[in-house]
C-alpha atoms as a PDB file:
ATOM      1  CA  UNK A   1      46.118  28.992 186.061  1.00  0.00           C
ATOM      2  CA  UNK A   2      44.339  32.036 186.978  1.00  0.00           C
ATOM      3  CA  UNK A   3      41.226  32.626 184.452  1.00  0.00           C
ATOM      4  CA  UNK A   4      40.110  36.045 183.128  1.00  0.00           C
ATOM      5  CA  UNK A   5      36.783  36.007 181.322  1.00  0.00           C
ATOM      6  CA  UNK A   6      35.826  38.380 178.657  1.00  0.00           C
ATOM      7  CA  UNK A   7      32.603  39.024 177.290  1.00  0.00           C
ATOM      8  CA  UNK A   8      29.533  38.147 179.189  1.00  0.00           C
ATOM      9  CA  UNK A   9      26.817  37.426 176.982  1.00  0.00           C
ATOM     10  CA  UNK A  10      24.337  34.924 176.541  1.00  0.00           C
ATOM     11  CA  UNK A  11      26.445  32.540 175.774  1.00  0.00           C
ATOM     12  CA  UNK A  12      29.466  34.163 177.570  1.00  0.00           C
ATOM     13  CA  UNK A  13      27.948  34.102 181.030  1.00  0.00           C
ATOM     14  CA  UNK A  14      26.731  30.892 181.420  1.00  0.00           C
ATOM     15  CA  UNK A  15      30.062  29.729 180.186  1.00  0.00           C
ATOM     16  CA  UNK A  16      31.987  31.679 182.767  1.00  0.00           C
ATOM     17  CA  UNK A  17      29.619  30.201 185.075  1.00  0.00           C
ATOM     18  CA  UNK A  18      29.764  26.496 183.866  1.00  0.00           C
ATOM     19  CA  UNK A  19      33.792  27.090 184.289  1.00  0.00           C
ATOM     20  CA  UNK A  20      33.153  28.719 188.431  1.00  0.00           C
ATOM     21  CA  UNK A  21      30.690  25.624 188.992  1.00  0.00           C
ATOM     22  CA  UNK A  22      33.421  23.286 188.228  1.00  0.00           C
ATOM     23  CA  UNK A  23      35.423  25.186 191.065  1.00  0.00           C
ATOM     24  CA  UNK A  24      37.532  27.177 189.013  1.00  0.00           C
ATOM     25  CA  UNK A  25      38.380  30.815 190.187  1.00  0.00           C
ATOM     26  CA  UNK A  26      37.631  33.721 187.252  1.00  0.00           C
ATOM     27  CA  UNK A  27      37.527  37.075 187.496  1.00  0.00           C
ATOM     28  CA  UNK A  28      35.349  38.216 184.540  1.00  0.00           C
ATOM     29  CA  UNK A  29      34.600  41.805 182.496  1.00  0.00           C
ATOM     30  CA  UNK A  30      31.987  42.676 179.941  1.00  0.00           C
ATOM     31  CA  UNK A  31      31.902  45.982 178.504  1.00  0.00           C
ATOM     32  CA  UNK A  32      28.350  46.808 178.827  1.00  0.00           C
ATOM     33  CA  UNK A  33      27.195  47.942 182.560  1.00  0.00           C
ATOM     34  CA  UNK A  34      24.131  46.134 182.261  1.00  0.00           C
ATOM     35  CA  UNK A  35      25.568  42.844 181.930  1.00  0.00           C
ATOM     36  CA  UNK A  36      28.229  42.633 184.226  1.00  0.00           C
ATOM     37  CA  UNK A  37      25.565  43.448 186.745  1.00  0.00           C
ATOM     38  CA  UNK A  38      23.993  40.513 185.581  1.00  0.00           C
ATOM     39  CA  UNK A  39      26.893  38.751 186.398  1.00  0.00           C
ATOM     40  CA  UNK A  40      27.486  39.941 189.792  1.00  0.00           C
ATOM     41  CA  UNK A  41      23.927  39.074 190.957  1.00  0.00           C
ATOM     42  CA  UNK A  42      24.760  35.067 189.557  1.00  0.00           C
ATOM     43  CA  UNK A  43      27.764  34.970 191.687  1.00  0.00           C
ATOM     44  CA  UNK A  44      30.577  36.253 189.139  1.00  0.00           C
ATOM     45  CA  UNK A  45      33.662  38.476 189.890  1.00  0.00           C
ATOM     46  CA  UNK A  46      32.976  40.927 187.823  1.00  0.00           C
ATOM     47  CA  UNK A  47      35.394  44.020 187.147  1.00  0.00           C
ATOM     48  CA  UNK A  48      34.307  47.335 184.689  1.00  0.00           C
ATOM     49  CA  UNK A  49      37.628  48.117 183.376  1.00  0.00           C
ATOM     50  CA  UNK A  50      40.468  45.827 181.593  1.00  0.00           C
ATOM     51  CA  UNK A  51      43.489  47.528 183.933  1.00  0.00           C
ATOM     52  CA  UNK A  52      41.359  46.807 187.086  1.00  0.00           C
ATOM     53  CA  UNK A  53      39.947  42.833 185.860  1.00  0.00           C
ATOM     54  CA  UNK A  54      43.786  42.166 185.329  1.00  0.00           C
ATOM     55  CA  UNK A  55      45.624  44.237 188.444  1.00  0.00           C
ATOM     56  CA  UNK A  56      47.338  42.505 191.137  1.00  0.00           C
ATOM     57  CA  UNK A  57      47.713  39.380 189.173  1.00  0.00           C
ATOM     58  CA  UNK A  58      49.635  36.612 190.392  1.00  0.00           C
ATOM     59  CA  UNK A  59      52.802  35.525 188.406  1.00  0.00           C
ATOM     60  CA  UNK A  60      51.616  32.280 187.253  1.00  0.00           C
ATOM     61  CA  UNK A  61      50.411  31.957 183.875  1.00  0.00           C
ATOM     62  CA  UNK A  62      47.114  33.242 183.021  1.00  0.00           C
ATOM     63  CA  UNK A  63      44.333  31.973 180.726  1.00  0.00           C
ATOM     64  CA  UNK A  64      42.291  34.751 178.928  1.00  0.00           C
ATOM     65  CA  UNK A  65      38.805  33.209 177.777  1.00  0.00           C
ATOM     66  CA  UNK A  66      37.571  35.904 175.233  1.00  0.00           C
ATOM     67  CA  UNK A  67      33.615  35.136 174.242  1.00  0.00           C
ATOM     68  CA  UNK A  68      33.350  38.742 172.433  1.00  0.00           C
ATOM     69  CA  UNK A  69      31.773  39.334 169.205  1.00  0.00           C
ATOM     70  CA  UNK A  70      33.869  37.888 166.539  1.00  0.00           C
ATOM     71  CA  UNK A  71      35.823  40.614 164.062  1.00  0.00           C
ATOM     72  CA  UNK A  72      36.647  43.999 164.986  1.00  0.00           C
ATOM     73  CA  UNK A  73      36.199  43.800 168.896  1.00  0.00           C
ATOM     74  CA  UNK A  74      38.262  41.076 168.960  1.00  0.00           C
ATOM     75  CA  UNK A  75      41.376  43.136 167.501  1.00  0.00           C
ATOM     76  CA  UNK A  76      40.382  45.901 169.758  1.00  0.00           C
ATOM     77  CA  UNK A  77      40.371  43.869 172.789  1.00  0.00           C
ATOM     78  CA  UNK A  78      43.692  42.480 171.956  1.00  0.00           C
ATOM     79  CA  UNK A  79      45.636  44.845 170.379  1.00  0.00           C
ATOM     80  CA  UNK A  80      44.131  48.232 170.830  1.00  0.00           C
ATOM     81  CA  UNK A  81      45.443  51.126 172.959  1.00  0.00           C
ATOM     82  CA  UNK A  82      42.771  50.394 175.566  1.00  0.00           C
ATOM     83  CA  UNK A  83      43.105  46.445 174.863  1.00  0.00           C
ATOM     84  CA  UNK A  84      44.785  43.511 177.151  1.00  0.00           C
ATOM     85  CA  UNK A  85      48.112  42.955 175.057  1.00  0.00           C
ATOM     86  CA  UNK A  86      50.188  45.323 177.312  1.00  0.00           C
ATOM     87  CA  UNK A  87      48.561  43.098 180.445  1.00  0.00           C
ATOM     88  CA  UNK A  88      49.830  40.190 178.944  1.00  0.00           C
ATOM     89  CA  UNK A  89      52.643  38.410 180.208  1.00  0.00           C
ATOM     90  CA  UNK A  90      55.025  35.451 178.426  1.00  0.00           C
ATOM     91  CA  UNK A  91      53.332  31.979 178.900  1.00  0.00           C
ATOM     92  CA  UNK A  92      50.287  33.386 178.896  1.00  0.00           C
ATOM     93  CA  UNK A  93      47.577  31.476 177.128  1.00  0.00           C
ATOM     94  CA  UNK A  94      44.847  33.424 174.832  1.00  0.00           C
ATOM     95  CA  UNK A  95      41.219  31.163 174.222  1.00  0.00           C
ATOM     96  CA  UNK A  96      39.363  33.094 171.547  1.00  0.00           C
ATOM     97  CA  UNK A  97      35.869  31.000 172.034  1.00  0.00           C
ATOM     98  CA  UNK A  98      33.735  33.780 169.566  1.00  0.00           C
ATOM     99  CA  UNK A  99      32.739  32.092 165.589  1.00  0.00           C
ATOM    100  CA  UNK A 100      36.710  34.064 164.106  1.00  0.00           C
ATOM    101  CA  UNK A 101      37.272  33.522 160.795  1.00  0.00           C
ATOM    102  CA  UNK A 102      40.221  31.103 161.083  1.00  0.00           C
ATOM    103  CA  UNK A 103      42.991  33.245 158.878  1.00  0.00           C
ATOM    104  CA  UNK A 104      42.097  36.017 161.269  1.00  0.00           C
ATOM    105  CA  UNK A 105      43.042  33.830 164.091  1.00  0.00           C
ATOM    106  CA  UNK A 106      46.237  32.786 162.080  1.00  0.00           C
ATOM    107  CA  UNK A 107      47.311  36.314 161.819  1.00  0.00           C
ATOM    108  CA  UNK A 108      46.466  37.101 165.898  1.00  0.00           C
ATOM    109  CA  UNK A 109      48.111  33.870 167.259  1.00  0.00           C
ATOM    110  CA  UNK A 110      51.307  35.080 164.790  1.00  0.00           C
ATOM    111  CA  UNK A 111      51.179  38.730 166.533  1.00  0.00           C
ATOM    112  CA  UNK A 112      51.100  36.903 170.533  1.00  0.00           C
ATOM    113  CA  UNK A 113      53.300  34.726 169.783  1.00  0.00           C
ATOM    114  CA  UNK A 114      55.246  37.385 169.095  1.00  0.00           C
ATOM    115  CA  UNK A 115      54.783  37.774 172.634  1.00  0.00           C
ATOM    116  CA  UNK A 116      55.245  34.781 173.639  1.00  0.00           C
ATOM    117  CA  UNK A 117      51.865  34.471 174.451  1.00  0.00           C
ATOM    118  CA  UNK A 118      49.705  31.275 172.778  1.00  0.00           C
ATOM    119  CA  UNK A 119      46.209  31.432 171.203  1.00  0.00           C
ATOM    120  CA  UNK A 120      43.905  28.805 171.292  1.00  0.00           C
ATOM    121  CA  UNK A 121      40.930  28.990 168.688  1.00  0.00           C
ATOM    122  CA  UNK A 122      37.935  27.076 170.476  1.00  0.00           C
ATOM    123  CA  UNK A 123      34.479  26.981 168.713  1.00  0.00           C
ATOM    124  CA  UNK A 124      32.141  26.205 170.713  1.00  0.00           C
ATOM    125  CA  UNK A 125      28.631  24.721 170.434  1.00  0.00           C
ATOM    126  CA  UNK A 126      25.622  23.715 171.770  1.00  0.00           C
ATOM    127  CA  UNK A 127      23.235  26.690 172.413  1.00  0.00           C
ATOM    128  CA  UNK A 128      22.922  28.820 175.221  1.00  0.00           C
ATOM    129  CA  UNK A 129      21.838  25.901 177.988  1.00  0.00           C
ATOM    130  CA  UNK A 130      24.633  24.055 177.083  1.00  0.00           C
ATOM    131  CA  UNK A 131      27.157  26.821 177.157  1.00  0.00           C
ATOM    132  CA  UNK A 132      26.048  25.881 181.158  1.00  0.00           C
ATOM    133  CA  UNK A 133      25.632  22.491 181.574  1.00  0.00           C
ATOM    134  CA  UNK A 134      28.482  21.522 178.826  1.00  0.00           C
ATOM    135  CA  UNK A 135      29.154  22.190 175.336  1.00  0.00           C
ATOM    136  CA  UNK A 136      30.499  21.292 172.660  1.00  0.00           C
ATOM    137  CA  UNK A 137      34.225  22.385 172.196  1.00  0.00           C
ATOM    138  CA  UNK A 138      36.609  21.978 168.742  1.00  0.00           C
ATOM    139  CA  UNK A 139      39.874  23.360 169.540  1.00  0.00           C
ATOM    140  CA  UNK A 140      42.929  24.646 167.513  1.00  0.00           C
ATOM    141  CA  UNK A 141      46.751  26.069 167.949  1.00  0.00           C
ATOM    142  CA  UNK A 142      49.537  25.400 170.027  1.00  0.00           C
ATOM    143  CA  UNK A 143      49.324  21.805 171.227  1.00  0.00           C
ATOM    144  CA  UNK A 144      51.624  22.286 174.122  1.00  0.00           C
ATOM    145  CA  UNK A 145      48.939  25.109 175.269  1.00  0.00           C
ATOM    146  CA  UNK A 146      46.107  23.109 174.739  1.00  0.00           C
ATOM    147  CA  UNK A 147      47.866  20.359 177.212  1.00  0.00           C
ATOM    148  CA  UNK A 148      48.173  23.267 179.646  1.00  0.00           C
ATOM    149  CA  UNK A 149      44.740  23.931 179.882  1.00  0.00           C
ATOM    150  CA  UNK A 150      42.940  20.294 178.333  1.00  0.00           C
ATOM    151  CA  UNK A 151      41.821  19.719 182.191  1.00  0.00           C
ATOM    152  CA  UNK A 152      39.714  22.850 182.525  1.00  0.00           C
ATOM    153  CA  UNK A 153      38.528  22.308 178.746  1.00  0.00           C
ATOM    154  CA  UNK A 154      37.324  18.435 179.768  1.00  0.00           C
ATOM    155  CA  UNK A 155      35.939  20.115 182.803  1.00  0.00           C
ATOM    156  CA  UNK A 156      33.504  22.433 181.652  1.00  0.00           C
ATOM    157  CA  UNK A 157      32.580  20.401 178.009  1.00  0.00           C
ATOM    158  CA  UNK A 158      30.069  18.048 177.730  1.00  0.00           C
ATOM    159  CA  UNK A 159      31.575  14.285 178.043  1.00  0.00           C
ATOM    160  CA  UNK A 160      32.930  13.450 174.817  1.00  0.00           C
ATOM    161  CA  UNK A 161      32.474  16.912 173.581  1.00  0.00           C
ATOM    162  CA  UNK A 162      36.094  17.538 173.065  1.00  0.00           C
ATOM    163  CA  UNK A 163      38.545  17.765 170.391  1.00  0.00           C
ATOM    164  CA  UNK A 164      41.785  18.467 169.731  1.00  0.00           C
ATOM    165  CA  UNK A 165      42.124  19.726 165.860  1.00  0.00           C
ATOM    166  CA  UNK A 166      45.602  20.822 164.390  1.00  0.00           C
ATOM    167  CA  UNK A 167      47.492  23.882 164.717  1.00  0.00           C
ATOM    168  CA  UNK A 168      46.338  27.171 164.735  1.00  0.00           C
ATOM    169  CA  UNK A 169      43.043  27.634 162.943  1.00  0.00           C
ATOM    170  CA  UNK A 170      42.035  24.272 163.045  1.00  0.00           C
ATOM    171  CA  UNK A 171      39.648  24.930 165.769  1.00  0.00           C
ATOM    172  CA  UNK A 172      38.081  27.872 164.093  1.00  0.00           C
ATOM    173  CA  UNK A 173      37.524  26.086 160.149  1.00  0.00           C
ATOM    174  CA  UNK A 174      36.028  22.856 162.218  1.00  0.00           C
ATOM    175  CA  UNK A 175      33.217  25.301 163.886  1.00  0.00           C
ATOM    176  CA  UNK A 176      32.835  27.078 160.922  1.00  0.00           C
ATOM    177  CA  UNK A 177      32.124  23.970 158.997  1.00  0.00           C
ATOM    178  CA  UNK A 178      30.239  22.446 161.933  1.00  0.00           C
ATOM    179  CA  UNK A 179      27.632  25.832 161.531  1.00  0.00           C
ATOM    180  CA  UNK A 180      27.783  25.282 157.419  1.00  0.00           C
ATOM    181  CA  UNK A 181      26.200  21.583 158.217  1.00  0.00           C
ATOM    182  CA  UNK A 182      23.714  23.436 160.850  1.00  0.00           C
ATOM    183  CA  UNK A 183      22.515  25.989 158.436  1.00  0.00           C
ATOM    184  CA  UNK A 184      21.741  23.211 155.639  1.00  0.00           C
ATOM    185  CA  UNK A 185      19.615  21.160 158.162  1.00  0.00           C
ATOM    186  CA  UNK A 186      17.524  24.545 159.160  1.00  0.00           C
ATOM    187  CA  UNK A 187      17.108  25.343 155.804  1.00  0.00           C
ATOM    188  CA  UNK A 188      15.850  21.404 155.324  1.00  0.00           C
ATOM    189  CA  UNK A 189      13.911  21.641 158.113  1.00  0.00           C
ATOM    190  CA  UNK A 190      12.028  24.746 157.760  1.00  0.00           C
ATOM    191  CA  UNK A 191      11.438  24.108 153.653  1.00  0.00           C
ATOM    192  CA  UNK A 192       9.671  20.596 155.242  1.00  0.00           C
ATOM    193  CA  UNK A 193       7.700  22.123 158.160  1.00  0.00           C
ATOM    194  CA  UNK A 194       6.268  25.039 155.231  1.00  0.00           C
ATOM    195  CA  UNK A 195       5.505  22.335 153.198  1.00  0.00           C
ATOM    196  CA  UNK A 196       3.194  20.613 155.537  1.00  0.00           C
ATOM    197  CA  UNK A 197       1.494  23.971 156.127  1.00  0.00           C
ATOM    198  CA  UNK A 198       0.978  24.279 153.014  1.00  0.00           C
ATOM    199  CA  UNK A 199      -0.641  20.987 152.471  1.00  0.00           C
ATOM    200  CA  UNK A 200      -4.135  20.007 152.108  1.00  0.00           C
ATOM    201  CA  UNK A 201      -3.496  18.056 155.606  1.00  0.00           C
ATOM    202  CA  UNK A 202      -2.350  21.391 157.779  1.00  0.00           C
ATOM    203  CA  UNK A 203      -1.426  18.634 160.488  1.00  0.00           C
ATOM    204  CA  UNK A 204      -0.805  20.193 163.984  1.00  0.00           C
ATOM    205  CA  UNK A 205       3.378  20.769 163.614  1.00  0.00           C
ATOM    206  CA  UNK A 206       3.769  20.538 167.786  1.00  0.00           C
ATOM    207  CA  UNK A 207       2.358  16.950 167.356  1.00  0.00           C
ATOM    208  CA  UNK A 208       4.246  16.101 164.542  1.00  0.00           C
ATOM    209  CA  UNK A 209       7.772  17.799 165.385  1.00  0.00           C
ATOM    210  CA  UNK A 210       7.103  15.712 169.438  1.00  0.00           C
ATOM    211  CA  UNK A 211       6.428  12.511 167.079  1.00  0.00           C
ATOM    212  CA  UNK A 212       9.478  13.286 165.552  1.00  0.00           C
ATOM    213  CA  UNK A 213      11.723  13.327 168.977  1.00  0.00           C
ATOM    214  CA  UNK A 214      11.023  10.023 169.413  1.00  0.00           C
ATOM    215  CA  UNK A 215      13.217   7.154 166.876  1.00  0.00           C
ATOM    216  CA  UNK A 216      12.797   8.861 163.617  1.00  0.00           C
ATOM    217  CA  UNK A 217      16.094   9.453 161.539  1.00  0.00           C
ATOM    218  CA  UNK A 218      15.867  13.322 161.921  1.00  0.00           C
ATOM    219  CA  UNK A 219      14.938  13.171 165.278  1.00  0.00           C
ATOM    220  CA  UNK A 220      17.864  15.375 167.142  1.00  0.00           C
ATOM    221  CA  UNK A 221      17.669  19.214 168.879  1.00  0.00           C
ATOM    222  CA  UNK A 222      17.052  21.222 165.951  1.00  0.00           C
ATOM    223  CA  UNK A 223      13.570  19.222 166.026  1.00  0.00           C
ATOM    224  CA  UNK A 224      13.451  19.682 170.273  1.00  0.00           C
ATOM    225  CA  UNK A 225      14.235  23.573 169.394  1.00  0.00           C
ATOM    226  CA  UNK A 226      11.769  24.037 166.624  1.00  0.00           C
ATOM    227  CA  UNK A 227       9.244  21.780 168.822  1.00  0.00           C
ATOM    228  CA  UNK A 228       9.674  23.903 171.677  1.00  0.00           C
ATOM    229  CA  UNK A 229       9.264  27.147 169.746  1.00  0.00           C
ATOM    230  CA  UNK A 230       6.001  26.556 168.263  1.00  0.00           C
ATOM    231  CA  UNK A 231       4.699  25.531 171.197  1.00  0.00           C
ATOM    232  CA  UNK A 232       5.062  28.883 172.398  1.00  0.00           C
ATOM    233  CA  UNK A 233       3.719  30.714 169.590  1.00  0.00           C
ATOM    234  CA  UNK A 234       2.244  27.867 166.792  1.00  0.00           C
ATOM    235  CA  UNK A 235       2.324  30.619 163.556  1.00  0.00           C
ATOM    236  CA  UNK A 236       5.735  31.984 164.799  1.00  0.00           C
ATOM    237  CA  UNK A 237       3.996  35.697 164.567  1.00  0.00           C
ATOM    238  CA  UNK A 238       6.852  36.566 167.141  1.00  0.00           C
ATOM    239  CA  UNK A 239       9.283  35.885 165.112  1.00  0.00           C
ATOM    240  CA  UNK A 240      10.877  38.169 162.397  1.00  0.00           C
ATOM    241  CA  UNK A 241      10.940  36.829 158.900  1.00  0.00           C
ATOM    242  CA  UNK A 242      14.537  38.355 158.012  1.00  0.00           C
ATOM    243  CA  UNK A 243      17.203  35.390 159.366  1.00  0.00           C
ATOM    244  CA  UNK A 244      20.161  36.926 160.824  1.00  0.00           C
ATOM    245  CA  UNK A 245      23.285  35.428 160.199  1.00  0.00           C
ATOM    246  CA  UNK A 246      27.302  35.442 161.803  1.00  0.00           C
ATOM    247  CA  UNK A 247      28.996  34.958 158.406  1.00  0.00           C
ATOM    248  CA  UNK A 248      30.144  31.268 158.951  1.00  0.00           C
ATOM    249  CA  UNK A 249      27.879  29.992 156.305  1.00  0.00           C
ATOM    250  CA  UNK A 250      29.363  32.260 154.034  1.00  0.00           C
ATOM    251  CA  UNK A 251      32.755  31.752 154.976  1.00  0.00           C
ATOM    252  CA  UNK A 252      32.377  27.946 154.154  1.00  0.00           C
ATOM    253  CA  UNK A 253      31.015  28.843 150.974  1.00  0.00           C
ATOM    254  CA  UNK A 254      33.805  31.227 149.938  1.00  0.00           C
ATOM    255  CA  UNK A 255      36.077  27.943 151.255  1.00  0.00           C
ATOM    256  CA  UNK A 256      34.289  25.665 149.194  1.00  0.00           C
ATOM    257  CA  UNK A 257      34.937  27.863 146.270  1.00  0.00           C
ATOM    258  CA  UNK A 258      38.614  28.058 146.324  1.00  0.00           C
ATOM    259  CA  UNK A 259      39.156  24.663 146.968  1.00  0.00           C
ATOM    260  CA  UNK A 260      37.192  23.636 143.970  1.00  0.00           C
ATOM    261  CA  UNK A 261      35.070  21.369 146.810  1.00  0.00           C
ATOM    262  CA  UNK A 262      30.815  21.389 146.164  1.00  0.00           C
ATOM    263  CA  UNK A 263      28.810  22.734 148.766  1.00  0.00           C
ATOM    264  CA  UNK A 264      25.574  23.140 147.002  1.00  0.00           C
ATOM    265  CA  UNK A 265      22.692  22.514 149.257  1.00  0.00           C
ATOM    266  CA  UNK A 266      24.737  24.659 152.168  1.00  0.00           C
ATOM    267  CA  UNK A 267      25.666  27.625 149.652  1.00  0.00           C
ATOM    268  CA  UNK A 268      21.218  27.451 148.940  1.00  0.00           C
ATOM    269  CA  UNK A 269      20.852  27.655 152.437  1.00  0.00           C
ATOM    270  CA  UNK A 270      23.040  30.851 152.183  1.00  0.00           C
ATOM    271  CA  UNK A 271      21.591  32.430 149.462  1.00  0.00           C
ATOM    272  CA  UNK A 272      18.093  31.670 151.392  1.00  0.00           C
ATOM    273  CA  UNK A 273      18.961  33.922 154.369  1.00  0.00           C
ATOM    274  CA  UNK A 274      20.203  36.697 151.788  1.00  0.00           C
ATOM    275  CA  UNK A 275      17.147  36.986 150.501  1.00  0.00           C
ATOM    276  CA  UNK A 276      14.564  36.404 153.355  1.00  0.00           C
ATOM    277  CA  UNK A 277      11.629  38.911 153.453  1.00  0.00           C
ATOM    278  CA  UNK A 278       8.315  38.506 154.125  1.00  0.00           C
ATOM    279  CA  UNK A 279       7.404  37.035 150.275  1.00  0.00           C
ATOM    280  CA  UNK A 280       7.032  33.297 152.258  1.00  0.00           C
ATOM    281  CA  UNK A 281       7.524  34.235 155.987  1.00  0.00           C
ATOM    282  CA  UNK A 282       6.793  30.982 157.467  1.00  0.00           C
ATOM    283  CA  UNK A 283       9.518  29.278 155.281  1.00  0.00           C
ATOM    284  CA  UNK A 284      12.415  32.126 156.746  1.00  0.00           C
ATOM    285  CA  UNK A 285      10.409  32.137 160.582  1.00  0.00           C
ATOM    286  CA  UNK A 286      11.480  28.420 161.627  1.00  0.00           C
ATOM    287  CA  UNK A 287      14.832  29.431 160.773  1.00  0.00           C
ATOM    288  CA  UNK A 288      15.059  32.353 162.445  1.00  0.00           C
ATOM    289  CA  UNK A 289      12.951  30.890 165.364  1.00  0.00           C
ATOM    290  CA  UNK A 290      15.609  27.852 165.713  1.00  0.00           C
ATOM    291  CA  UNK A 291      18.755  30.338 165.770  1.00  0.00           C
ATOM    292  CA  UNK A 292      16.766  32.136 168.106  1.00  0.00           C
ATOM    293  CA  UNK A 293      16.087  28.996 170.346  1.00  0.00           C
ATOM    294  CA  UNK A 294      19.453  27.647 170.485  1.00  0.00           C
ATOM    295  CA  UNK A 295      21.215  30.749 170.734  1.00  0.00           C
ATOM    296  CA  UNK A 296      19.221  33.432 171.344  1.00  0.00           C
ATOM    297  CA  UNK A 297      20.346  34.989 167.705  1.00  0.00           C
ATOM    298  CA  UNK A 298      18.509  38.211 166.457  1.00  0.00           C
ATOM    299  CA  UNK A 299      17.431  38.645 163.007  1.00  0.00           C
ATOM    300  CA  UNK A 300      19.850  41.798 162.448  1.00  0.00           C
ATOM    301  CA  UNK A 301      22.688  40.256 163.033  1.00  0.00           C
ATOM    302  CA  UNK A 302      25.322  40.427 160.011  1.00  0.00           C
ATOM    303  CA  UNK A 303      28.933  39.241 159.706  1.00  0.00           C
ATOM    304  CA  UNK A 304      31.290  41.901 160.979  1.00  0.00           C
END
């Protein structure tokens, strides 16, 4: 299939380029100059308008990776009058690879279908390296379009890293209760570091967090990524105190709620990054300096 990439961001580029290492062809767009300049200089076709990333096409079926924000760009690259659904063509397959609330993707794979055009719902995980050298990747929607593209998905994931969910949605409510888990073992993690600074010890946290990389229970990457970060700046002065935050924490919370399911120490871990400020800025500075390390998250991000 021929690819088209949208959305070249952190994570977006070195996706698109983890999918041209593998030997597939894309031709790629961001909407920002500055970025698809970026792109061009690591190798990328990279077009500046929709009309021209999508002219000439071929008439086999194409595969649309979108890796834009998650919300209102996402309807306005679709569906509005300067968006891609009147480039579209019938068998056309739609990967929407942002953090979408999964009844928003249920009500845009209803509209292409329409179309006859499928949407996948992918979350996808792992940080920004991995986005390159192979994420994680929890897809939803049509399983006869997820057949059509499973080889390039198997491709560019991490070995192992990939799962088929359920029907439309799936893909979506997996990652956003995959990022629910995430934000509880921040929270757990930065509560535990702040205690040990805190303490009458003050033992050095780069020793302890590399002593914990190696066979204890919570070794894992949060620890590499918290590890790594103080390394670089041990009282995390860089690093803003407010935690920023894509609305998937909340959205599991809300979830939780209707369902009549607890989700206590995740809904905390919530609450926590509504009211970070600078009253115990260590506490709200690993977490922010972890989201920042995996993903290269800013503090003033909000849900759209």
């Amino acid at each position: 299939m021929d690819v088209y990439f949208l959305g070249l961001g952190n994570m977006g580029l070195n996706l698109a380029l983890n999918m041209q290492n593998k030997g597939f062809t894309l031709r790629a767009w961001n909407r920002s100059e500055e970025k698809r300049t970026q792109a061009q200089q690591k190798g990328l076709n990279v077009f500046s308008s929709l009309p021209e990333l999508f002219q000439n096409r071929t008439d086999s079926p194409a595969l649309v990776w979108l890796m834009v924000s998650a919300g209102d760009a996402i309807d306005e690259i679709l569906f509005g009058a300067q968006g891609i659904s009147g480039l579209l063509k019938p068998g056309d397959i739609v990967v929407d690879g942002a953090n979408s609330f999964y009844k928003h993707t249920q009500a845009r794979a209803e509209k292409l279908n329409q179309m006859q055009v499928k949407l996948l719902d992918c979350g996808v995980s792992g940080g920004v390296e991995s986005a390159l050298t192979g994420p994680c990747l929890m897809v939803g929607g049509d399983a006869d379009a997820y057949e059509k593209v499973r080889d390039l998905l198997t491709q560019i994931a991490q070995p192992g890293g990939l799962g088929y969910f359920g029907t439309s949605g799936a893909g979506h409510y997996v990652k956003m209760v995959h990022n629910a888990i995430e934000y509880g073992m921040m929270q757990s993690i930065a509560e535990g570091l702040n205690l040990l600074k805190k303490s009458p010890f003050h033992p050095d946290l780069v020793a302890l967090t590399k002593v914990w990389e190696h066979g204890s229970i919570i070794e894992g990457r949060l620890i590499s990524f918290i590890r790594k970060a103080l390394e670089q700046d041990p009282e995390l002065d860089k690093t803003e105190p407010e935690i920023g935050s894509l609305g998937t924490g909340l959205w599991a919370s809300q979830e939780a709620l209707d369902l009549g399911v607890p989700l206590t120490a995740i809904t905390a871990a919530v609450f926590t990054r509504n009211q970070s400020t600078d009253s115990d800025p260590f506490l709200y500075k690993v977490i922010q300096a972890l989201r920042a390390e995996f993903g290269a998250h800013t503090s003033n991000e909000r849900p759209a």
